[in-house]
Protein backbone atom coordinates (compact mmCIF):
# COMPACT_ATOMS: atom_id res chain seq x y z
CA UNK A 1 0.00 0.00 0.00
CA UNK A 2 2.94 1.94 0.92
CA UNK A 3 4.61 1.57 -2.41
CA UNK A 4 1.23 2.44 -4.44
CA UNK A 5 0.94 5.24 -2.65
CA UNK A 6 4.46 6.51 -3.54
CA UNK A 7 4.14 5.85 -7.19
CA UNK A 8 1.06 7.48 -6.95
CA UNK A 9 2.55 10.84 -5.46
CA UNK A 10 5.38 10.76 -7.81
CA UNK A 11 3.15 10.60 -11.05
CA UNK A 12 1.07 13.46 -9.60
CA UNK A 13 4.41 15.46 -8.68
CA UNK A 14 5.70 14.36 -12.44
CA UNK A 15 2.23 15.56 -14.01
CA UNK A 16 2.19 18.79 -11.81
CA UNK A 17 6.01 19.69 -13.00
CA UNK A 18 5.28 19.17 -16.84
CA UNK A 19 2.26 21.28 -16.10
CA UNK A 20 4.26 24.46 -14.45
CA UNK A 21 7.44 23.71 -17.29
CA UNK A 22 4.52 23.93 -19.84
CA UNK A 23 3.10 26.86 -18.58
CA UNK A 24 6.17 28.65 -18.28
CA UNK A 25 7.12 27.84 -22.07
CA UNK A 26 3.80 28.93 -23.29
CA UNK A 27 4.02 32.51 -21.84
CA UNK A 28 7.32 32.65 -23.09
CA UNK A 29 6.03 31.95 -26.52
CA UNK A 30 3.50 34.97 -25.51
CA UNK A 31 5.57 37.14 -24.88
CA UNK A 32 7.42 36.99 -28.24
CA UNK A 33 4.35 38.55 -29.68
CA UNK A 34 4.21 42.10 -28.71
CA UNK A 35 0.53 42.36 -29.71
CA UNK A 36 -2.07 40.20 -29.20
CA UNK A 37 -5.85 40.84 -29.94
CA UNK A 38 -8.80 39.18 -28.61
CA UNK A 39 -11.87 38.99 -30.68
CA UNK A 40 -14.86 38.09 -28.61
CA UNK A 41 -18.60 38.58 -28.72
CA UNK A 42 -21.72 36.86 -30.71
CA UNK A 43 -21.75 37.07 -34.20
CA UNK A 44 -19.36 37.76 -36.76
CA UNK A 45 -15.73 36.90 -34.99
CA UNK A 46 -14.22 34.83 -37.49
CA UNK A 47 -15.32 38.02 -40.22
CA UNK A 48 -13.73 40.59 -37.28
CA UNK A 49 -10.54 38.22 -37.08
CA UNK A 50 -9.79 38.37 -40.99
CA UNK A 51 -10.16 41.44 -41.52
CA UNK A 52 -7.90 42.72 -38.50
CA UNK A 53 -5.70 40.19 -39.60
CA UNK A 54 -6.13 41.74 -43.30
CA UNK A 55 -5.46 45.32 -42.13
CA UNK A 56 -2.20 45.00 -40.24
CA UNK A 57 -0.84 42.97 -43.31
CA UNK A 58 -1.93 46.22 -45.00
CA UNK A 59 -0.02 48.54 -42.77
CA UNK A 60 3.21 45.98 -43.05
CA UNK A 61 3.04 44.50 -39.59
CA UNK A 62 4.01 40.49 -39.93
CA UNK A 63 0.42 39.13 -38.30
CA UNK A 64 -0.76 35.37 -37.94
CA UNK A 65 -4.27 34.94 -37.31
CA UNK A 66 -6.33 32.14 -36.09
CA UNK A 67 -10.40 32.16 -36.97
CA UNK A 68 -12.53 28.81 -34.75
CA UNK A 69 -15.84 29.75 -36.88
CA UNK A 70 -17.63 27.89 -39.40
CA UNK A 71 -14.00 26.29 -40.24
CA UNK A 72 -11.06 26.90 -37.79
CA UNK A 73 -8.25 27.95 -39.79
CA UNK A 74 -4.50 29.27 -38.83
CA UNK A 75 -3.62 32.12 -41.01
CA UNK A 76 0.28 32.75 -42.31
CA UNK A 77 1.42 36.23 -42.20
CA UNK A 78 1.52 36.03 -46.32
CA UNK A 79 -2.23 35.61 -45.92
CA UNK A 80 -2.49 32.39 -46.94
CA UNK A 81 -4.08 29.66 -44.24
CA UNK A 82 -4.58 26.06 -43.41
CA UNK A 83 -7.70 24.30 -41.65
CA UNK A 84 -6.62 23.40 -37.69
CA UNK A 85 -6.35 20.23 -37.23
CA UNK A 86 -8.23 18.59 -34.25
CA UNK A 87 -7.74 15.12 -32.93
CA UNK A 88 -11.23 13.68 -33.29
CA UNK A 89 -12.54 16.74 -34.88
CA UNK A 90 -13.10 18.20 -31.35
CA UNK A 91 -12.42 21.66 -30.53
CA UNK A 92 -10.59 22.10 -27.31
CA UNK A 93 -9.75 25.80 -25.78
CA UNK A 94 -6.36 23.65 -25.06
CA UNK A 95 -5.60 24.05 -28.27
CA UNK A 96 -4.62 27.56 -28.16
CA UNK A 97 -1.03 26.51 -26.96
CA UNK A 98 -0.24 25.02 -30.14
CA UNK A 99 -1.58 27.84 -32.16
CA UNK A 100 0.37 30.50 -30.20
CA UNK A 101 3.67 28.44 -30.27
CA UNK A 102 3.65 28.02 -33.74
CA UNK A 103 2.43 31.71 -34.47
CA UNK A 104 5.72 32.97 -31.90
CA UNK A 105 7.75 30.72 -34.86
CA UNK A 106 7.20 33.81 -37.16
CA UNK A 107 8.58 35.87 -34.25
CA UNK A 108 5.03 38.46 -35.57
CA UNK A 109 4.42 41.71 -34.66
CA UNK A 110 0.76 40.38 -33.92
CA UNK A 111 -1.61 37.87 -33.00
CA UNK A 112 -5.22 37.71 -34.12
CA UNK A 113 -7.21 35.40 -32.44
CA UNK A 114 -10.93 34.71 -32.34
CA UNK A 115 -11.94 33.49 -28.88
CA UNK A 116 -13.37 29.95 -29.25
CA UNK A 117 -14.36 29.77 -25.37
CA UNK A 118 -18.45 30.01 -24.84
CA UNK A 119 -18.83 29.02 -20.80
CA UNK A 120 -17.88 32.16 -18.54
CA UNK A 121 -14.65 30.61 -16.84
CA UNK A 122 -13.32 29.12 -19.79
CA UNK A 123 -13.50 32.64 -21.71
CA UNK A 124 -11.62 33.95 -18.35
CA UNK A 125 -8.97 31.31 -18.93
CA UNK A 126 -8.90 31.66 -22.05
CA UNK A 127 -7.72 35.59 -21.64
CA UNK A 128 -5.53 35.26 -18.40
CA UNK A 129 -3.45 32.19 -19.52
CA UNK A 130 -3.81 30.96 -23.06
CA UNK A 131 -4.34 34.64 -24.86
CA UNK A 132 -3.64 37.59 -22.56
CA UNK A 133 -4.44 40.07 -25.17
CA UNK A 134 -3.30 43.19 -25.07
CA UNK A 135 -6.27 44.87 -27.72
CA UNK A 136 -9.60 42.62 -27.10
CA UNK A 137 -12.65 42.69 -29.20
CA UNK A 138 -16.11 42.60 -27.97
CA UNK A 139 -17.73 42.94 -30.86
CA UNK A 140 -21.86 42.73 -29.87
CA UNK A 141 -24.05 41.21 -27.37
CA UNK A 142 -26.83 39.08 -29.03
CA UNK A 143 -29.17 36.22 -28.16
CA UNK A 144 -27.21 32.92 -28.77
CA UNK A 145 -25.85 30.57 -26.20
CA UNK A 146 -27.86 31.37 -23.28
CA UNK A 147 -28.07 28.41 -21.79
CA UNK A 148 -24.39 28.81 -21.24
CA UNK A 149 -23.71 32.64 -20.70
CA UNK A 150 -27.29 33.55 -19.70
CA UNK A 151 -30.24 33.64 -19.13
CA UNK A 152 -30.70 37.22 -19.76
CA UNK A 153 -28.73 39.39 -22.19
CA UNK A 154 -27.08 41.32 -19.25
CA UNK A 155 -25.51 38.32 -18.07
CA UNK A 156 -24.28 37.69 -21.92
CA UNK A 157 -22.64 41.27 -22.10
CA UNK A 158 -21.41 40.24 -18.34
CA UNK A 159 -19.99 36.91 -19.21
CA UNK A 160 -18.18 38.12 -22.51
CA UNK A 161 -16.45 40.89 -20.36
CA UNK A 162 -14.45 38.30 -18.80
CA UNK A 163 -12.13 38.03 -22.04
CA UNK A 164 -11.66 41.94 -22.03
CA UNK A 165 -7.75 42.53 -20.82
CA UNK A 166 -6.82 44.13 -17.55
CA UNK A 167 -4.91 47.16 -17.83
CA UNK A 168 -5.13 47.03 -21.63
CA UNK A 169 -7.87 48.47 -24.78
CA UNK A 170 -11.03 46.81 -25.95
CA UNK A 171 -12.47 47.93 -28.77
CA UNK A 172 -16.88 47.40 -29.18
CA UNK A 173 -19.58 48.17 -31.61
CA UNK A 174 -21.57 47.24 -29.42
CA UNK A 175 -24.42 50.03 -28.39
CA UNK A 176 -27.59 48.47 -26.20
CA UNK A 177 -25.70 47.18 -23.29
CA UNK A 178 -22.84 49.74 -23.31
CA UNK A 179 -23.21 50.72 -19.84
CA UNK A 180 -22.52 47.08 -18.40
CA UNK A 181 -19.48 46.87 -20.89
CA UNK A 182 -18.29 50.47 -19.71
CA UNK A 183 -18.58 48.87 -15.91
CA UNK A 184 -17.03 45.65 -16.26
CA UNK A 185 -13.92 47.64 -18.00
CA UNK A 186 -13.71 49.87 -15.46
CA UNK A 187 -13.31 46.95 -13.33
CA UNK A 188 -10.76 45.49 -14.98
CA UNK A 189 -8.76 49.42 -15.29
CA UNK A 190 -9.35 48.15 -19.18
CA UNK A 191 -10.22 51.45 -21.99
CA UNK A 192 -12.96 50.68 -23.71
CA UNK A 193 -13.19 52.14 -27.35
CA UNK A 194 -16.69 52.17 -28.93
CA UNK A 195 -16.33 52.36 -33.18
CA UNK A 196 -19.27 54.59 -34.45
CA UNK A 197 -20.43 52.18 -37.91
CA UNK A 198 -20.95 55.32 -40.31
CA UNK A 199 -17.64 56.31 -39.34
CA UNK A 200 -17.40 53.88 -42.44
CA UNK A 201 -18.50 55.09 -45.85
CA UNK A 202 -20.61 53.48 -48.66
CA UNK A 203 -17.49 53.68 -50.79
CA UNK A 204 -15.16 52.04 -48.15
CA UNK A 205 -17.59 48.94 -47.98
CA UNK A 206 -17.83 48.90 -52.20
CA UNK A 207 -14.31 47.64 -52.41
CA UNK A 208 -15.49 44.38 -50.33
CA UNK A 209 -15.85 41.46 -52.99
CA UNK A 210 -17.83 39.84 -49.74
CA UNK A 211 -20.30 40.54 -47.66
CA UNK A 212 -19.78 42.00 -44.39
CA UNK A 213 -20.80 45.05 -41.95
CA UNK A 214 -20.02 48.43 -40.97
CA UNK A 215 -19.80 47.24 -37.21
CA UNK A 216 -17.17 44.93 -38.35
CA UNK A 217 -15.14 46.99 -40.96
CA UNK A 218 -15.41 49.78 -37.89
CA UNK A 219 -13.60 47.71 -35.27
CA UNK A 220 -10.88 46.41 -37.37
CA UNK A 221 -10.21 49.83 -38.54
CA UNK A 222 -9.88 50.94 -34.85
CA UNK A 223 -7.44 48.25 -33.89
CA UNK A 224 -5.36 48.96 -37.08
CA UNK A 225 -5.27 52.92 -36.10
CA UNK A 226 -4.36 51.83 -32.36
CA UNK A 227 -1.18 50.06 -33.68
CA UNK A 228 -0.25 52.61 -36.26
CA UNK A 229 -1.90 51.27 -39.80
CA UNK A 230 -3.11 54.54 -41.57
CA UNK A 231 -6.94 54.09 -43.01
CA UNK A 232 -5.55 53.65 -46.32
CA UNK A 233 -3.49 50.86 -45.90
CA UNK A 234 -5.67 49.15 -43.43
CA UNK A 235 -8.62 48.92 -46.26
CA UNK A 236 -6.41 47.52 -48.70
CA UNK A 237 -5.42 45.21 -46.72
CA UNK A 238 -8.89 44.48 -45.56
CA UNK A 239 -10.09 44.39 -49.30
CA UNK A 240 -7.24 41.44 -50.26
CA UNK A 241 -8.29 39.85 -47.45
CA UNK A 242 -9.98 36.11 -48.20
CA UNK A 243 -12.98 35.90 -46.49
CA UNK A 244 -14.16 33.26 -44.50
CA UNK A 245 -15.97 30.07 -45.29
CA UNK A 246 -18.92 30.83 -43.58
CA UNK A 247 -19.28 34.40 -44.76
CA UNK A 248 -22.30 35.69 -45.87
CA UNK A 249 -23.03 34.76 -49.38
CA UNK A 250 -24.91 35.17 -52.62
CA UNK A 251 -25.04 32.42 -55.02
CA UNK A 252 -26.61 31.85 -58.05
CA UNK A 253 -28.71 28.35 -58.99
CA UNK A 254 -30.49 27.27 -62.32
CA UNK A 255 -33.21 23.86 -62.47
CA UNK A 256 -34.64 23.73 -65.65
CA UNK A 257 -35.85 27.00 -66.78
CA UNK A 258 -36.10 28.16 -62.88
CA UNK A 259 -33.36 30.49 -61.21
CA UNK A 260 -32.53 30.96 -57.08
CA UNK A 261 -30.26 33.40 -55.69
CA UNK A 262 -29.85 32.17 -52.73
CA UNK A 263 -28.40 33.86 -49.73
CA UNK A 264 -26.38 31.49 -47.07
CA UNK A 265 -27.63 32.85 -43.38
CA UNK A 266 -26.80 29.66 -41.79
CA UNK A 267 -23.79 31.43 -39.62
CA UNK A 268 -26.13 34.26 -38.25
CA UNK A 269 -28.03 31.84 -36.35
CA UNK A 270 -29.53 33.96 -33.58
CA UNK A 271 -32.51 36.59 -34.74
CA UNK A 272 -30.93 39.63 -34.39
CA UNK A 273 -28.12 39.03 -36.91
CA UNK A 274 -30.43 36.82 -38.86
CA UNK A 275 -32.98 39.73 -39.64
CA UNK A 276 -29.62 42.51 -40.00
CA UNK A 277 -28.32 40.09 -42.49
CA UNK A 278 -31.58 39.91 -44.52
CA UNK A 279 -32.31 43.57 -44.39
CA UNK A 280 -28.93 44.23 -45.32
CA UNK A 281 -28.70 41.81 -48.41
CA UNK A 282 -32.14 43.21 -49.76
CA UNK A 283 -31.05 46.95 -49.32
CA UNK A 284 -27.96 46.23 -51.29
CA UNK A 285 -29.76 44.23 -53.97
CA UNK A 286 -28.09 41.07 -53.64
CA UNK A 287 -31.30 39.51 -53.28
CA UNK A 288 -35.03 40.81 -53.96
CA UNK A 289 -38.71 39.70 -53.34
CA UNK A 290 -40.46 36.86 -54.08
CA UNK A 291 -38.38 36.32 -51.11
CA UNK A 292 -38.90 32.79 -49.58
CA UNK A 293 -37.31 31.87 -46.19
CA UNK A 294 -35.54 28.00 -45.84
CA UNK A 295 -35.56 27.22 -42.12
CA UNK A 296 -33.46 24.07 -40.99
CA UNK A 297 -34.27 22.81 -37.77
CA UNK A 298 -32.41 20.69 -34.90
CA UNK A 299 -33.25 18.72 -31.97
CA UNK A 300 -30.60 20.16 -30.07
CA UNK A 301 -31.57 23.61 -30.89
CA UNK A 302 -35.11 23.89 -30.55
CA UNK A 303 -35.84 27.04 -28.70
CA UNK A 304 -33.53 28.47 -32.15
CA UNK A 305 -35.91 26.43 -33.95
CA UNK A 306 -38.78 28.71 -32.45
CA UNK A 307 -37.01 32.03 -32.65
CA UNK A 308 -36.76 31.37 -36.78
CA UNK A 309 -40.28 30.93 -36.23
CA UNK A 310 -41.15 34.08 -34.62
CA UNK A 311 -39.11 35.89 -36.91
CA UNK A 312 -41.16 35.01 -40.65
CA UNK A 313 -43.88 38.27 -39.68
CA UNK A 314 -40.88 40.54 -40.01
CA UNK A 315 -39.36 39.10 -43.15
CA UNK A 316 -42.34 38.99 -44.33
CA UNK A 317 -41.54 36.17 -47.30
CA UNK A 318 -43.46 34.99 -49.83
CA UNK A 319 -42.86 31.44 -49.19
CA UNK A 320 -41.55 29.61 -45.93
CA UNK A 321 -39.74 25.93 -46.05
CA UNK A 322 -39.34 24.00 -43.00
CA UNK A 323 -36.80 21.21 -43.24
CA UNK A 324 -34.82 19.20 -40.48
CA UNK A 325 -36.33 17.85 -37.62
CA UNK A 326 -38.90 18.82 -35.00
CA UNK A 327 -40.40 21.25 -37.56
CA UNK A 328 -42.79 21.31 -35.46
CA UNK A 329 -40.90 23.85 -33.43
CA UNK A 330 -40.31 26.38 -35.56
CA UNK A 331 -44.18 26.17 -37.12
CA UNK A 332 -45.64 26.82 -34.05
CA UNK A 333 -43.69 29.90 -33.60
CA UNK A 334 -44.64 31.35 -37.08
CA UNK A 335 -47.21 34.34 -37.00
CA UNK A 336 -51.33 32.86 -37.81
CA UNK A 337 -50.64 35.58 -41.11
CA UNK A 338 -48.05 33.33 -42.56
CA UNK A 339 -49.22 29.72 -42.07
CA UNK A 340 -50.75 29.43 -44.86
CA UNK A 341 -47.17 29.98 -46.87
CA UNK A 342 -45.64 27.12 -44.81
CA UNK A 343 -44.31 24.02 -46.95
CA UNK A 344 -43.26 21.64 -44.46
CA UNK A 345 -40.47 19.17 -45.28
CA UNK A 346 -39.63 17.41 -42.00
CA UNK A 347 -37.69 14.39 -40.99
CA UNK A 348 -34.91 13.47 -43.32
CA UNK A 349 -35.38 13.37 -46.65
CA UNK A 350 -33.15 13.41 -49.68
CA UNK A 351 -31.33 15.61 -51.71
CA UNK A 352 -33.48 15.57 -54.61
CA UNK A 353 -36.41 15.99 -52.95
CA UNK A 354 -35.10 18.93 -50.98
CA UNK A 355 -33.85 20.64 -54.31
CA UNK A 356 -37.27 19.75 -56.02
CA UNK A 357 -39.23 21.02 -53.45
CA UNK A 358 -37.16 24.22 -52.96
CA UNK A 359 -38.15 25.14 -57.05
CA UNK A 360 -41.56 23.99 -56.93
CA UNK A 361 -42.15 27.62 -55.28
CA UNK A 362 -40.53 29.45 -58.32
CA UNK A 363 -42.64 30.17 -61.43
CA UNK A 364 -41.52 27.93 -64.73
CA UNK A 365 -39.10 31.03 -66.23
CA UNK A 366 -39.13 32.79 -63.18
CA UNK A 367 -36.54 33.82 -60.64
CA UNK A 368 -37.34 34.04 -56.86
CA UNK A 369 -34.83 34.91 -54.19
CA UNK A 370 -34.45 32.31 -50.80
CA UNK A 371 -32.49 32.97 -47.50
CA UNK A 372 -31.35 29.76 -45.66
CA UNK A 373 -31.47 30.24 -41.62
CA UNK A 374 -31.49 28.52 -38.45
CA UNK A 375 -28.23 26.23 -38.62
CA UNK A 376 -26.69 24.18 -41.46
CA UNK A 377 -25.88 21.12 -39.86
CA UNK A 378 -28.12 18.77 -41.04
CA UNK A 379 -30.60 18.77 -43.62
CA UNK A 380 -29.14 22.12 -44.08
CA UNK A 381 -26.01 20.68 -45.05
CA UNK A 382 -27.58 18.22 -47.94
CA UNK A 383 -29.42 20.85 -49.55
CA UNK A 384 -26.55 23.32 -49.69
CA UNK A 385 -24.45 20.53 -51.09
CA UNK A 386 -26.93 19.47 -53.52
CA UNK A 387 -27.46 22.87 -54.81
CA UNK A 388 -23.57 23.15 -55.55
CA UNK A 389 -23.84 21.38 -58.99
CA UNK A 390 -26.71 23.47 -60.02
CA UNK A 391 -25.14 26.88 -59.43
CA UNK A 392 -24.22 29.11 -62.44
CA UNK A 393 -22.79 32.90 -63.23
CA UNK A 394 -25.01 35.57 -64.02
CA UNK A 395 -22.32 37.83 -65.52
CA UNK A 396 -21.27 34.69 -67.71
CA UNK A 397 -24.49 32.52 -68.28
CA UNK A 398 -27.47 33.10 -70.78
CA UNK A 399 -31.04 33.70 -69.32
CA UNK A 400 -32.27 30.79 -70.02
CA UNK A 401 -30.93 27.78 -70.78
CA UNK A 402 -30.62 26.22 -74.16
């Protein structure tokens, strides 16, 4: 018993001394990056991550990057990137270590990295010993993971706070819950900077062959100012930038003598963005009424399920497409004035049928316009795939087919 009990204290002594020697080699690795910036928040980190990323290239500073979105990717300082490789396919905060030691190998002048914590303590951890920023990003406070950060959106601004560095700069579009932001960084002696979106003109955003925001465009041009990048470079930079996978998207598909522009929302999956993303894609006139609405739903996600529901009376489509499974969820939640537009494709079913099902709305010769929400996993997945072989170029393609 003795002797087990030794062994057993020496393995936890060996184990706690690889632990403290790892540590220490980590923040060394740290601090051979002078800057390091946080991006945090809701929606659109991976988006915020580029194009900081793309700006300091602009203004010559050597920058790796590191986006965990719709595909985690680790981003050279020439811009070009690779996916992440996770054993299993899991994604583990732990993985941070490997990412910063092999972005202190370029010996940069900055890190970009989007924070791929979502429980309160782990985004705390994730700040004080994987990251420790020095600029952090909080981009916006909006209804997604409540279960975790919640329940109420105060507690969401609250629990995102925690990645905000003591002593250093965070930069926020955020507006509605600026006052808890503004005391949580006073707690932490942290400056918070809060980008004004029109600061951004119309003209800035036209030289974006992708679709992004103000908000975002905004931030990254603060953090570029903060570490010297003039405006001018910081766009161009931004502009060259390649976008990321899961960016919002327009793309083109033909069946027969039918057409769909169809506008990937999958990423945006809480309302808020969901609706700003739709609003914004019609007033730029990437897409246009008949307007019908794709909602994929999940068993794991059905209070989302009813929130793309709720949200058909204020998109007001022509058509609405439930597919996925409960359905049930999300057609409960849709407004008595729009029932009757409801085709409901539940339980798994295959590609063809999705595809087939998704024209039968569109007029033979016609051309209708369809926004995918909710989440892509799924049946979302199959019908986005299936689509692929069916999409064409408008700028290169005939009106009809021949």
């Amino acid at each position: 018993m003795v002797f087990l009990f030794c062994v057993f204290a020496i393995a936890c002594s060996a184990v706690l001394f690889a632990g403290v020697v790892e540590q220490r080699r980590h923040f060394a690795h740290l601090e051979t990056i002078p800057t390091r910036v946080l991006v945090n928040g809701i929606r659109g980190k991976s988006s915020i991550t580029r194009l900081c990323a793309g700006a300091l290239r602009g203004g010559g500073l050597v920058t790796v990057a590191k986006t965990t979105g719709t595909a985690a990717r680790f981003i050279h300082p020439d811009g070009s990137e690779e996916p992440v490789y996770r054993k299993f396919g899991i994604a583990n905060v732990v993985e941070q270590i490997g990412i910063v030691r092999r972005a202190a190998a370029y010996h940069p002048d900055a890190l970009v990295i989007e924070c791929m914590a979502v429980m309160p303590d782990l985004q705390e951890i994730n700040q004080t010993k994987l990251i420790r920023s020095t600029i952090g990003v909080l981009c916006n406070v909006r209804e997604d993971h409540l279960a975790e950060m919640g329940p109420t959106l105060d507690d969401v601004a609250r629990s995102l706070s925690r990645s905000m560095p003591v002593g250093g700069v965070c930069v926020t579009a955020e507006r509605d819950r600026l006052d808890i932001l503004r005391d949580q960084a006073k707690r932490r002696a942290c400056e918070l900077i809060v980008v004004d979106p029109e600061s951004v003109s119309d003209r800035e955003m036209a030289g974006f062959s992708w679709i992004t925001f103000k908000e975002n465009v905004a931030i990254a041009l603060k953090v570029a100012e903060l570490l010297g990048v003039n405006r001018t470079l910081a766009l161009a930079g931004m502009w060259s930038a390649p976008p990321d996978p899961g960016v919002l998207s327009v793309r083109h598909h033909r069946y027969g003598r039918k057409r769909l522009r169809l506008a990937n929302v999958f990423a945006a999956n809480d309302p808020e963005s969901t609706l700003m993303n739709i609003e914004q894609l019609l007033g730029q006139g990437a897409i246009a009424r008949p307007l019908h609405v794709v909602i994929n739903c999940r068993p794991d996600r059905v209070e989302r399920n009813g929130q793309m529901g709720a949200l058909v009376e204020h998109i007001a489509p022509d058509r609405v497409v439930l597919i996925g499974e409960p359905t049930r969820s999300a057609r409960n939640a849709v407004h008595p004035d729009w029932q009757d537009t409801v085709t409901d494709l539940g339980g798994r079913r295959d590609s063809s049928e999705l595809v087939k099902a998704l024209f039968a709305g569109v007029p033979d010769g016609g051309e209708a316009s369809v926004v995918t929400v909710g989440n892509i996993h799924g049946q979302g997945e199959l019908l986005l795939e299936a689509l692929h072989p069916l999409t064409f170029d408008p700028q290169t393609e005939p009106r009809s087919p021949r």
